[in-house]
C-alpha atoms as a PDB file:
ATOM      1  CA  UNK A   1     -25.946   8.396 -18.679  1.00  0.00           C
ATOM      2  CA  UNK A   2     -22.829   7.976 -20.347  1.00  0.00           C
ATOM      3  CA  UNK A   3     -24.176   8.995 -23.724  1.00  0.00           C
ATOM      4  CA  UNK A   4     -25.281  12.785 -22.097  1.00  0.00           C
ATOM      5  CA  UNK A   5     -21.891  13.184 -20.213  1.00  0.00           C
ATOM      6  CA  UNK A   6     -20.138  14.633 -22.780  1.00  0.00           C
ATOM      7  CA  UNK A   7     -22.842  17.502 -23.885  1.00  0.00           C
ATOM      8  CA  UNK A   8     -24.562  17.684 -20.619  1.00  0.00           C
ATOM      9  CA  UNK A   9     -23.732  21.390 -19.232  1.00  0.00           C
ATOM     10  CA  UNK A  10     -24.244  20.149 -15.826  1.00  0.00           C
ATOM     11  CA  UNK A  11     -21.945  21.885 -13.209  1.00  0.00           C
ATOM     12  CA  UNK A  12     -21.816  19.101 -10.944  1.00  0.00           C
ATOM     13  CA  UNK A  13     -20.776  16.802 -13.879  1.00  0.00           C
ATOM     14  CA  UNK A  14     -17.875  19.312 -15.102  1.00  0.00           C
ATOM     15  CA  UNK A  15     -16.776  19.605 -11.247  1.00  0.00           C
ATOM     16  CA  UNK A  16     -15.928  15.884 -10.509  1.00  0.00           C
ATOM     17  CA  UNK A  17     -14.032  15.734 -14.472  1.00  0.00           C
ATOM     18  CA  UNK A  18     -12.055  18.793 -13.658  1.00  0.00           C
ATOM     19  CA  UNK A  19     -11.137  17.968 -10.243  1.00  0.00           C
ATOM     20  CA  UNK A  20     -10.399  14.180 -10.765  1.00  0.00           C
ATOM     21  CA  UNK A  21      -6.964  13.459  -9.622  1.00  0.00           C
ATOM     22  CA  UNK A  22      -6.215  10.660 -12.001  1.00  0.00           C
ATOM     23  CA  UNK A  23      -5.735  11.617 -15.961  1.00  0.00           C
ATOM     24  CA  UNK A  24      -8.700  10.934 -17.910  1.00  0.00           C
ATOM     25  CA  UNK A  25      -9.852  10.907 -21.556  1.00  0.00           C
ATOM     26  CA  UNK A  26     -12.479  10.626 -23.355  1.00  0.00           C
ATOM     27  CA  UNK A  27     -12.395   9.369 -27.405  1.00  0.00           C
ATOM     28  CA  UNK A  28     -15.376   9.468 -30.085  1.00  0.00           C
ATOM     29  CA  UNK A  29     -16.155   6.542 -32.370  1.00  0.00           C
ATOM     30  CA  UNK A  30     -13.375   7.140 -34.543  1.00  0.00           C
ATOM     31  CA  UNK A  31     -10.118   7.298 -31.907  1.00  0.00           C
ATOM     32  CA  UNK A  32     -10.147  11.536 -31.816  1.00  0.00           C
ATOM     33  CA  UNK A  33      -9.716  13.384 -28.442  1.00  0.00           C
ATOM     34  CA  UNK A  34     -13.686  15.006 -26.902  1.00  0.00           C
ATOM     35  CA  UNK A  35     -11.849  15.785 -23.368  1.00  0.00           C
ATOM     36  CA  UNK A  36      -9.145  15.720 -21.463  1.00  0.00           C
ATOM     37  CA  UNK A  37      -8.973  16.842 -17.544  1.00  0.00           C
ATOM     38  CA  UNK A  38      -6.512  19.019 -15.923  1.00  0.00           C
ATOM     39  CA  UNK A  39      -4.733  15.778 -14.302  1.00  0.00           C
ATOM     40  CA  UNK A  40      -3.762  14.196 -17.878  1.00  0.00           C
ATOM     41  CA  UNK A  41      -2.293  18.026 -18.526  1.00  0.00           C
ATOM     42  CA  UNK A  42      -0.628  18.085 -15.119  1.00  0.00           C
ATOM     43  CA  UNK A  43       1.056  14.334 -15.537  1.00  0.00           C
ATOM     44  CA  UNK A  44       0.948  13.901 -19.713  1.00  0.00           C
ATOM     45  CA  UNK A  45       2.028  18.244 -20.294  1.00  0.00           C
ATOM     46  CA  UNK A  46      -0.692  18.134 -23.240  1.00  0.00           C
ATOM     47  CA  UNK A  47      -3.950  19.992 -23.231  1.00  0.00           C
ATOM     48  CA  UNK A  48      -6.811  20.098 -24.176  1.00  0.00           C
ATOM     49  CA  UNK A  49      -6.926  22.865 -26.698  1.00  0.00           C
ATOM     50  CA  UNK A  50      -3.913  20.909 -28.117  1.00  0.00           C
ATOM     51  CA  UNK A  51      -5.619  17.832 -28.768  1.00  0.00           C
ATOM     52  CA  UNK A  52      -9.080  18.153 -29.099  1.00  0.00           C
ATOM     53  CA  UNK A  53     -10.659  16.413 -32.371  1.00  0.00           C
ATOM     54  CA  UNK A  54      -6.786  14.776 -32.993  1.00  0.00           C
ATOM     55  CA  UNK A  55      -5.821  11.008 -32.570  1.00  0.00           C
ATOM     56  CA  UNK A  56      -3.068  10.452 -30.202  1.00  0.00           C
ATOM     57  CA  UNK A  57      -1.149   8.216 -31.368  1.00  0.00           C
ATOM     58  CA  UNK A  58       1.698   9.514 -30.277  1.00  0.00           C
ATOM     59  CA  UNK A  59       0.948   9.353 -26.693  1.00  0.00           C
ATOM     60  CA  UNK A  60       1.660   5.170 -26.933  1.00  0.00           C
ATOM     61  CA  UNK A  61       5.413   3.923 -27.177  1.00  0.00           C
ATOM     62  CA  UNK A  62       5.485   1.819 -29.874  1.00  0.00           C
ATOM     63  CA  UNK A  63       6.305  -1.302 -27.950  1.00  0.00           C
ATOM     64  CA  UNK A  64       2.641  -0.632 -26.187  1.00  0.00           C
ATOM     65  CA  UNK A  65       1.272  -0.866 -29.669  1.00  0.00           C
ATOM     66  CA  UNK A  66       0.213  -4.459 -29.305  1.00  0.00           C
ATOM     67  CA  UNK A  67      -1.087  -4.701 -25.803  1.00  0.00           C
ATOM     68  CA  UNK A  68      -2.944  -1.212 -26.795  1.00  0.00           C
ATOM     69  CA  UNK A  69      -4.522  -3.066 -29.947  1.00  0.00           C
ATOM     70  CA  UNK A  70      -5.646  -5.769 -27.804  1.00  0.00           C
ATOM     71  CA  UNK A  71      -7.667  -3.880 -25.256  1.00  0.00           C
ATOM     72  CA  UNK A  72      -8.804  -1.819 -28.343  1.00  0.00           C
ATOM     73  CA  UNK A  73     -10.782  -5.074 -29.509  1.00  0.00           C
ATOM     74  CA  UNK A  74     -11.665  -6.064 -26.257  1.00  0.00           C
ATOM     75  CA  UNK A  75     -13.765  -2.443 -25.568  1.00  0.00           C
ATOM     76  CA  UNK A  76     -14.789  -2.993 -29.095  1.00  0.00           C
ATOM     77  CA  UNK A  77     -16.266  -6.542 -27.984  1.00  0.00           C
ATOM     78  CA  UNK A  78     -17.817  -5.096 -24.765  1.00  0.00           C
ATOM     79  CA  UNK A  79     -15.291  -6.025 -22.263  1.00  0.00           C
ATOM     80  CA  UNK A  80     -13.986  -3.205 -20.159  1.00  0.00           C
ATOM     81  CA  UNK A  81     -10.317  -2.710 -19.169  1.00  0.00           C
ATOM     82  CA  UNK A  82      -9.654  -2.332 -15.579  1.00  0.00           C
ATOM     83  CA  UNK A  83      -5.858  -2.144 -14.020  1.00  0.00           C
ATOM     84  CA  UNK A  84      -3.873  -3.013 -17.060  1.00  0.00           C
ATOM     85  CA  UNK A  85      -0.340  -1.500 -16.559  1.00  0.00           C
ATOM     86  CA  UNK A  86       1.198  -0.489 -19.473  1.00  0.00           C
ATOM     87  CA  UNK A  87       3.308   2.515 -20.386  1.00  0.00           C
ATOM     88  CA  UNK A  88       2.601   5.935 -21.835  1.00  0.00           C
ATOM     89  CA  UNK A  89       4.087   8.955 -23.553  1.00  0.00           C
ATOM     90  CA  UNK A  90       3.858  12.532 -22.067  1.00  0.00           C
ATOM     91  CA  UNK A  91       4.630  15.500 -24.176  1.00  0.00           C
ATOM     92  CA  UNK A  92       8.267  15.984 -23.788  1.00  0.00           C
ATOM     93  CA  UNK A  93       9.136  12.395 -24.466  1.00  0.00           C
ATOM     94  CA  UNK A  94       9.223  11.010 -20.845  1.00  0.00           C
ATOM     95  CA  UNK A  95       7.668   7.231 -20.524  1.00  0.00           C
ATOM     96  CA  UNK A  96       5.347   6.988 -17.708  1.00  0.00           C
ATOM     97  CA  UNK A  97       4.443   3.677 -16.571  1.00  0.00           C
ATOM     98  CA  UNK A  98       0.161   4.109 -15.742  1.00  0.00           C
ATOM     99  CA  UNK A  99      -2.771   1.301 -14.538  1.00  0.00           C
ATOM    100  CA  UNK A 100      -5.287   2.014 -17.728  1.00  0.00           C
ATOM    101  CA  UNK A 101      -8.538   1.467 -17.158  1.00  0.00           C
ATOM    102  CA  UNK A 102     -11.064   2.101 -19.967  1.00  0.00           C
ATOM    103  CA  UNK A 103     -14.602   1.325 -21.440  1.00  0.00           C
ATOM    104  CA  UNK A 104     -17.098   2.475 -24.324  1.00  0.00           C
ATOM    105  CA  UNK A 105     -20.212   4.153 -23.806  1.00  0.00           C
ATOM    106  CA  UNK A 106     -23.190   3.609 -26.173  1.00  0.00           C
ATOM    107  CA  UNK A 107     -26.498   6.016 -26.932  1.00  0.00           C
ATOM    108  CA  UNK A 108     -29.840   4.556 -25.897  1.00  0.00           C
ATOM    109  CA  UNK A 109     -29.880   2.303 -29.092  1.00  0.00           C
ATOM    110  CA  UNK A 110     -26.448   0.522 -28.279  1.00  0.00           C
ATOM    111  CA  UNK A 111     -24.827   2.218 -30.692  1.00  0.00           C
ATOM    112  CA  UNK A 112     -21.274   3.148 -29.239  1.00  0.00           C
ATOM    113  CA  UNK A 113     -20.319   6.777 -29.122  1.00  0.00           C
ATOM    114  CA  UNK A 114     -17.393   6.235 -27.869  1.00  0.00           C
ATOM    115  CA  UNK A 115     -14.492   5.448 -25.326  1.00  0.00           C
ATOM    116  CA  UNK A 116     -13.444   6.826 -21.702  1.00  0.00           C
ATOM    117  CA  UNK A 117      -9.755   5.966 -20.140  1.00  0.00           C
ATOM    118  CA  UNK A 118      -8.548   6.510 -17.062  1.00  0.00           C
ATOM    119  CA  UNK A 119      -4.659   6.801 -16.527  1.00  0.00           C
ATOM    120  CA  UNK A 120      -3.058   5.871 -13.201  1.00  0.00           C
ATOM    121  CA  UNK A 121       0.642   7.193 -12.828  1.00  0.00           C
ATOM    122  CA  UNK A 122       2.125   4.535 -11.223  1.00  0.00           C
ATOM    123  CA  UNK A 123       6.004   5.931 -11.078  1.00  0.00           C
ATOM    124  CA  UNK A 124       6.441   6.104  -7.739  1.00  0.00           C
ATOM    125  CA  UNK A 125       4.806   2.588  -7.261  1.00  0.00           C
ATOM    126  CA  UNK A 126       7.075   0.808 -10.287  1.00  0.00           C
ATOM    127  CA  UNK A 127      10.096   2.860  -8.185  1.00  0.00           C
ATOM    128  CA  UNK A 128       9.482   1.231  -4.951  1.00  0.00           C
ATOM    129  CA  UNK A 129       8.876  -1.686  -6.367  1.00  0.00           C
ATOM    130  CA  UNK A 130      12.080  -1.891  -7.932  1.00  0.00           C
ATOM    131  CA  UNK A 131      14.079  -0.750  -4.891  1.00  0.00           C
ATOM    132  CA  UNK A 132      12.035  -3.865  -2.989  1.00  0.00           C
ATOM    133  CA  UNK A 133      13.344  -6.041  -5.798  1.00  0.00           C
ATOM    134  CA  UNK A 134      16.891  -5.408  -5.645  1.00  0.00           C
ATOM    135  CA  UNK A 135      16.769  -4.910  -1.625  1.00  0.00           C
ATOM    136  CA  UNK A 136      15.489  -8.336  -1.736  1.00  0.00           C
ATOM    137  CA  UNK A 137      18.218  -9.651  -4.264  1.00  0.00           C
ATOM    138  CA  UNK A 138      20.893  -7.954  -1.801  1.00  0.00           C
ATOM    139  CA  UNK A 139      19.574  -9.685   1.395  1.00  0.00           C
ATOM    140  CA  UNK A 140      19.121 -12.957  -0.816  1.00  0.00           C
ATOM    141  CA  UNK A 141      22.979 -12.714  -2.122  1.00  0.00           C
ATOM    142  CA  UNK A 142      23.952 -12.343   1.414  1.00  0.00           C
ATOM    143  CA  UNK A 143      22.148 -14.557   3.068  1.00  0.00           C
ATOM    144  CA  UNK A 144      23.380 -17.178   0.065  1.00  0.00           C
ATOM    145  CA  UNK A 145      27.042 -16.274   0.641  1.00  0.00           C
ATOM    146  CA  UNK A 146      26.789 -16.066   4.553  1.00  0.00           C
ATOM    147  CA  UNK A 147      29.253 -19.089   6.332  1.00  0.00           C
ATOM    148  CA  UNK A 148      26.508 -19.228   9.416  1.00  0.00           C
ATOM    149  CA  UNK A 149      23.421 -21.415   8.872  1.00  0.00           C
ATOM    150  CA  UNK A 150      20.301 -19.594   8.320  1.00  0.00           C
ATOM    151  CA  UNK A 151      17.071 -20.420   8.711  1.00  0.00           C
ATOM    152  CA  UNK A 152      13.832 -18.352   7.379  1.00  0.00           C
ATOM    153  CA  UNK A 153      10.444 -19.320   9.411  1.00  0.00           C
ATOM    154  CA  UNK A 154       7.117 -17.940   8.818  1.00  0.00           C
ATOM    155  CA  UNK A 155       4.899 -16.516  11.511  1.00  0.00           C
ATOM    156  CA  UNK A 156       3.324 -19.790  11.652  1.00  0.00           C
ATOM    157  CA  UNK A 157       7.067 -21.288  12.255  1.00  0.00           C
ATOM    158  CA  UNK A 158       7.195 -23.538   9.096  1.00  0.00           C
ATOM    159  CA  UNK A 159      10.555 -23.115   7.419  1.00  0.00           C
ATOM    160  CA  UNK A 160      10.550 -20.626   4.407  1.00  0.00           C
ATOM    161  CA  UNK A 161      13.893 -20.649   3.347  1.00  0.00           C
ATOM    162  CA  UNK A 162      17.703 -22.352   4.386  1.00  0.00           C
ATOM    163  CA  UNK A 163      20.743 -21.218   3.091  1.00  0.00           C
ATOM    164  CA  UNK A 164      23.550 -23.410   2.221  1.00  0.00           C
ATOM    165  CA  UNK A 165      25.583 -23.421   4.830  1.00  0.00           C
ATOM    166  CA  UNK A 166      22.311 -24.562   6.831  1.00  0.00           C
ATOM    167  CA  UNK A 167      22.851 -27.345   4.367  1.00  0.00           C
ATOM    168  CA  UNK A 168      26.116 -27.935   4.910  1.00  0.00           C
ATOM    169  CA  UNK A 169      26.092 -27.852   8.584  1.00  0.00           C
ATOM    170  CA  UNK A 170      23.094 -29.902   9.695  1.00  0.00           C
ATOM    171  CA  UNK A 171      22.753 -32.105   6.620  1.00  0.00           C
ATOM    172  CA  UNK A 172      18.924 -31.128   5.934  1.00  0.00           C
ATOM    173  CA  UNK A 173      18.366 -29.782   2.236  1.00  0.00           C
ATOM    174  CA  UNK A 174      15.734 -26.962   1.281  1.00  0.00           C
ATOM    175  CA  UNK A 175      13.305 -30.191  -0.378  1.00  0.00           C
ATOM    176  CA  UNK A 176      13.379 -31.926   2.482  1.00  0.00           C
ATOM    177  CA  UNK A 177      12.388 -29.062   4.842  1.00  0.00           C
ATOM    178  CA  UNK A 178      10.818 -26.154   3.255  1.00  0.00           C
ATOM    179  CA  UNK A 179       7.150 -25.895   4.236  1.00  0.00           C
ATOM    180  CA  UNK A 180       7.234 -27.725   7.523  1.00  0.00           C
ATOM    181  CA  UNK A 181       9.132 -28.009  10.399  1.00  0.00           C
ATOM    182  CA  UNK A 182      12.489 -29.209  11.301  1.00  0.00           C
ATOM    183  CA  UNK A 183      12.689 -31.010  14.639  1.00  0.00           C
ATOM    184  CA  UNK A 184      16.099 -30.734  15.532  1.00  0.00           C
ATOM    185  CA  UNK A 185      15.741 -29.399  19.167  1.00  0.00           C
ATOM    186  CA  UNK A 186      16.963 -31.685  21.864  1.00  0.00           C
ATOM    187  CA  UNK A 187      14.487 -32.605  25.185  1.00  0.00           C
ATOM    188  CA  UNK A 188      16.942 -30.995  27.367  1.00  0.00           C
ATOM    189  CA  UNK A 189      16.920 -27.660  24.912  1.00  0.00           C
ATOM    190  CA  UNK A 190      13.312 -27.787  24.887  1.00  0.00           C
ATOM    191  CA  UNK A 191      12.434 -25.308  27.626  1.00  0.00           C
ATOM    192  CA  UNK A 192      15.296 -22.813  26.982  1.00  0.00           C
ATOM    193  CA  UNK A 193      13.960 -22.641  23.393  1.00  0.00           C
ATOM    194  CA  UNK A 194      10.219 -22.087  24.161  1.00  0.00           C
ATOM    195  CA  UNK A 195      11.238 -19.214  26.241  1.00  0.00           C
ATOM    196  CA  UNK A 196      13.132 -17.690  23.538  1.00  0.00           C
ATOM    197  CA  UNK A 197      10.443 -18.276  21.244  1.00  0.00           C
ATOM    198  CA  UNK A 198       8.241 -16.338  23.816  1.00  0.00           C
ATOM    199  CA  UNK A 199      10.706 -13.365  23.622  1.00  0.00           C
ATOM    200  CA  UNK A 200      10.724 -13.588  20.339  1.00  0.00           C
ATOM    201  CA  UNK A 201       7.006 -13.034  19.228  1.00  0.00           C
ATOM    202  CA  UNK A 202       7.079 -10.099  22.451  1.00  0.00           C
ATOM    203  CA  UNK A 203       9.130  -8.435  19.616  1.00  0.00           C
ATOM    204  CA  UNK A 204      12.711  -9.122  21.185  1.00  0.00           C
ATOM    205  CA  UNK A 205      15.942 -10.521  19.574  1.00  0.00           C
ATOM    206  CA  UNK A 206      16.818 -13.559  20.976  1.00  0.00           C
ATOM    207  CA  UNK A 207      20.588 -14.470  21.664  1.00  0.00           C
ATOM    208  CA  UNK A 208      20.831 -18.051  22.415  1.00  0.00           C
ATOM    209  CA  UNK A 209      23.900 -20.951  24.167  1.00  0.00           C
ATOM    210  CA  UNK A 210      21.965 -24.192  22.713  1.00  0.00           C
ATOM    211  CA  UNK A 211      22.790 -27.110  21.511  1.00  0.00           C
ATOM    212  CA  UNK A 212      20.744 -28.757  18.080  1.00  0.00           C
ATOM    213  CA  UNK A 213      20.717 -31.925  16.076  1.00  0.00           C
ATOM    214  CA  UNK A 214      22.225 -32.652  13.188  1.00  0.00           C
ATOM    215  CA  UNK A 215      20.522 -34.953  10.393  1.00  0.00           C
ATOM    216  CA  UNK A 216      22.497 -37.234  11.206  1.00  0.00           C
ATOM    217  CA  UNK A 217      22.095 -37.648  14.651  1.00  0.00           C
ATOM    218  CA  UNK A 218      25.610 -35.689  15.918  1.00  0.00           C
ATOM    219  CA  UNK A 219      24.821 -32.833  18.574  1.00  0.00           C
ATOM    220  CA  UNK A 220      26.195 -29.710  17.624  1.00  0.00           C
ATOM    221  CA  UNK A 221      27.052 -26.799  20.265  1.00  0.00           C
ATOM    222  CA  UNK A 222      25.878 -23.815  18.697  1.00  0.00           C
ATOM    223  CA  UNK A 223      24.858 -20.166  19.517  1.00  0.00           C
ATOM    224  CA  UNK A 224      21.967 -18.845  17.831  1.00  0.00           C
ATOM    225  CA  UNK A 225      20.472 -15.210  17.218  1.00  0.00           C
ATOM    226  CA  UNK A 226      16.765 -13.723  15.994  1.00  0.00           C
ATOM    227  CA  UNK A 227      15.834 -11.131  14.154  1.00  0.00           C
ATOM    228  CA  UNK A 228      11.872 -11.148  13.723  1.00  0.00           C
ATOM    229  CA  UNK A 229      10.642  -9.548  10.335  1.00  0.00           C
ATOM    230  CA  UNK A 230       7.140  -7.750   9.536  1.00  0.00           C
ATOM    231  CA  UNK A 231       4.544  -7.050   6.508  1.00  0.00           C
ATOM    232  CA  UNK A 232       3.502  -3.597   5.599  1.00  0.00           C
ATOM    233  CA  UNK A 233       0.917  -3.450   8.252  1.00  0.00           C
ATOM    234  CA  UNK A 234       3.718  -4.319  10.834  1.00  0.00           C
ATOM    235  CA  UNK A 235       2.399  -7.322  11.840  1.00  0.00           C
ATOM    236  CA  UNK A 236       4.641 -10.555  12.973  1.00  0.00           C
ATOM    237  CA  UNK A 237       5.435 -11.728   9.613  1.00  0.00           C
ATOM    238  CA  UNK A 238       8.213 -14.433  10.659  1.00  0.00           C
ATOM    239  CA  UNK A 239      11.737 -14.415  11.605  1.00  0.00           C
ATOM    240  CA  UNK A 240      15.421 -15.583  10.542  1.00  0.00           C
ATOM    241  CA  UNK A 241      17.647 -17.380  12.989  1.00  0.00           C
ATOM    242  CA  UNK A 242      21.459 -17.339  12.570  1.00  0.00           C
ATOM    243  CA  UNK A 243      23.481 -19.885  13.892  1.00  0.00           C
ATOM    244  CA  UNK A 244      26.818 -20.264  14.720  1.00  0.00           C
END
């Protein structure tokens, strides 16, 4: 039980806090510090000898404050917190961006004896995720600025995405297309296409002679090129098709 962990002299007990690799905490009824495991010294630089029977409210940036308050009342309702990312302090200043979760623990009575947290550092997480974001912003700018037609398809082949020049050149807009299809593939290109299609999902860039349709009905000689993209797993995720 929750309400023995904390006075319970059980080895087994003390092993899994100690070795936990995620910072954890554990607060009495009134906000002040009963434990804190090597992990939240390791990541936050404060120990335990430091904070034991404090508050630490210095360990939330103030712009946290709110969000903090909030899942404050919603332990105090019952509810647990699981995954909220929010941002904490460690001991020299530095603001470490964390997944919280948290949740009170009662005595046999319901009376609550307190709180238990759990800090995720999720630094290296927020970091890739940024460098995703602005790799993605780079390949969006170029493909936005690019004077070839391109054409984003999903592994399903439904168009995600046309730049402007695809506008431009075959008269289709993104509204008109996005989310389906675009049959623009003449009977006599048929065959040629299929097979590059076929090289395509075997993993291969396709370089294409071809001909396609405009909206409009013209025929436009063009030479295409593939480049097939993958998710995490490295599974066929789609591909983009450059014309020229």
């Amino acid at each position: 039980k929750m309400t023995d962990a904390f006075s319970s002299d059980d080895d087994k007990y003390k092993q899994f806090l100690e070795s936990h690799p995620d910072p954890f905490i554990a607060y009495d009824n009134k906000g002040m510090v009963t434990y804190l495991n090597p992990a939240f010294t390791r990541v936050f630089k404060w120990t335990l000898q430091e904070q034991l029977g404090k508050k630490m409210d210095q360990f939330v940036p103030p712009e946290n404050w709110p969000e903090t308050k909030t899942m404050i009342d919603q332990m105090l309702a019952g509810e647990s917190v699981t995954g909220k990312e929010t941002c904490r302090y460690s001991k020299d200043g530095k603001i470490i961006p964390v997944s919280l979760s948290a949740a009170t623990y009662s005595d046999e009575n319901g009376n609550m004896l307190g709180s238990l947290v759990t800090l995720q550092d999720i630094s290296q997480r927020k970091i890739s995720e940024d460098n995703l974001y602005k790799t993605t912003k780079k390949i969006e700018a170029l493909m936005e600025a690019s004077p070839d037609p391109m054409c984003a398809y999903s592994s399903a082949g439904e168009v995600e995405y046309i730049n402007p020049a695809f506008e431009k050149t075959f008269g289709w807009t993104q509204n008109e297309i996005i989310g389906r299809g675009v049959d623009f593939v003449p009977e006599t290109e048929k065959e040629k296409t299929a097979d590059g299609v076929k090289r395509m999902l075997k993993g291969q860039s396709v370089l294409l002679d071809t001909k396609r349709y405009k909206k409009n009905g013209d025929l436009l000689e063009i030479q295409l090129k593939t480049a097939n993209y993958y998710d995490q797993n490295g599974n066929f995720a789609g591909n983009i098709v450059i014309y020229r």
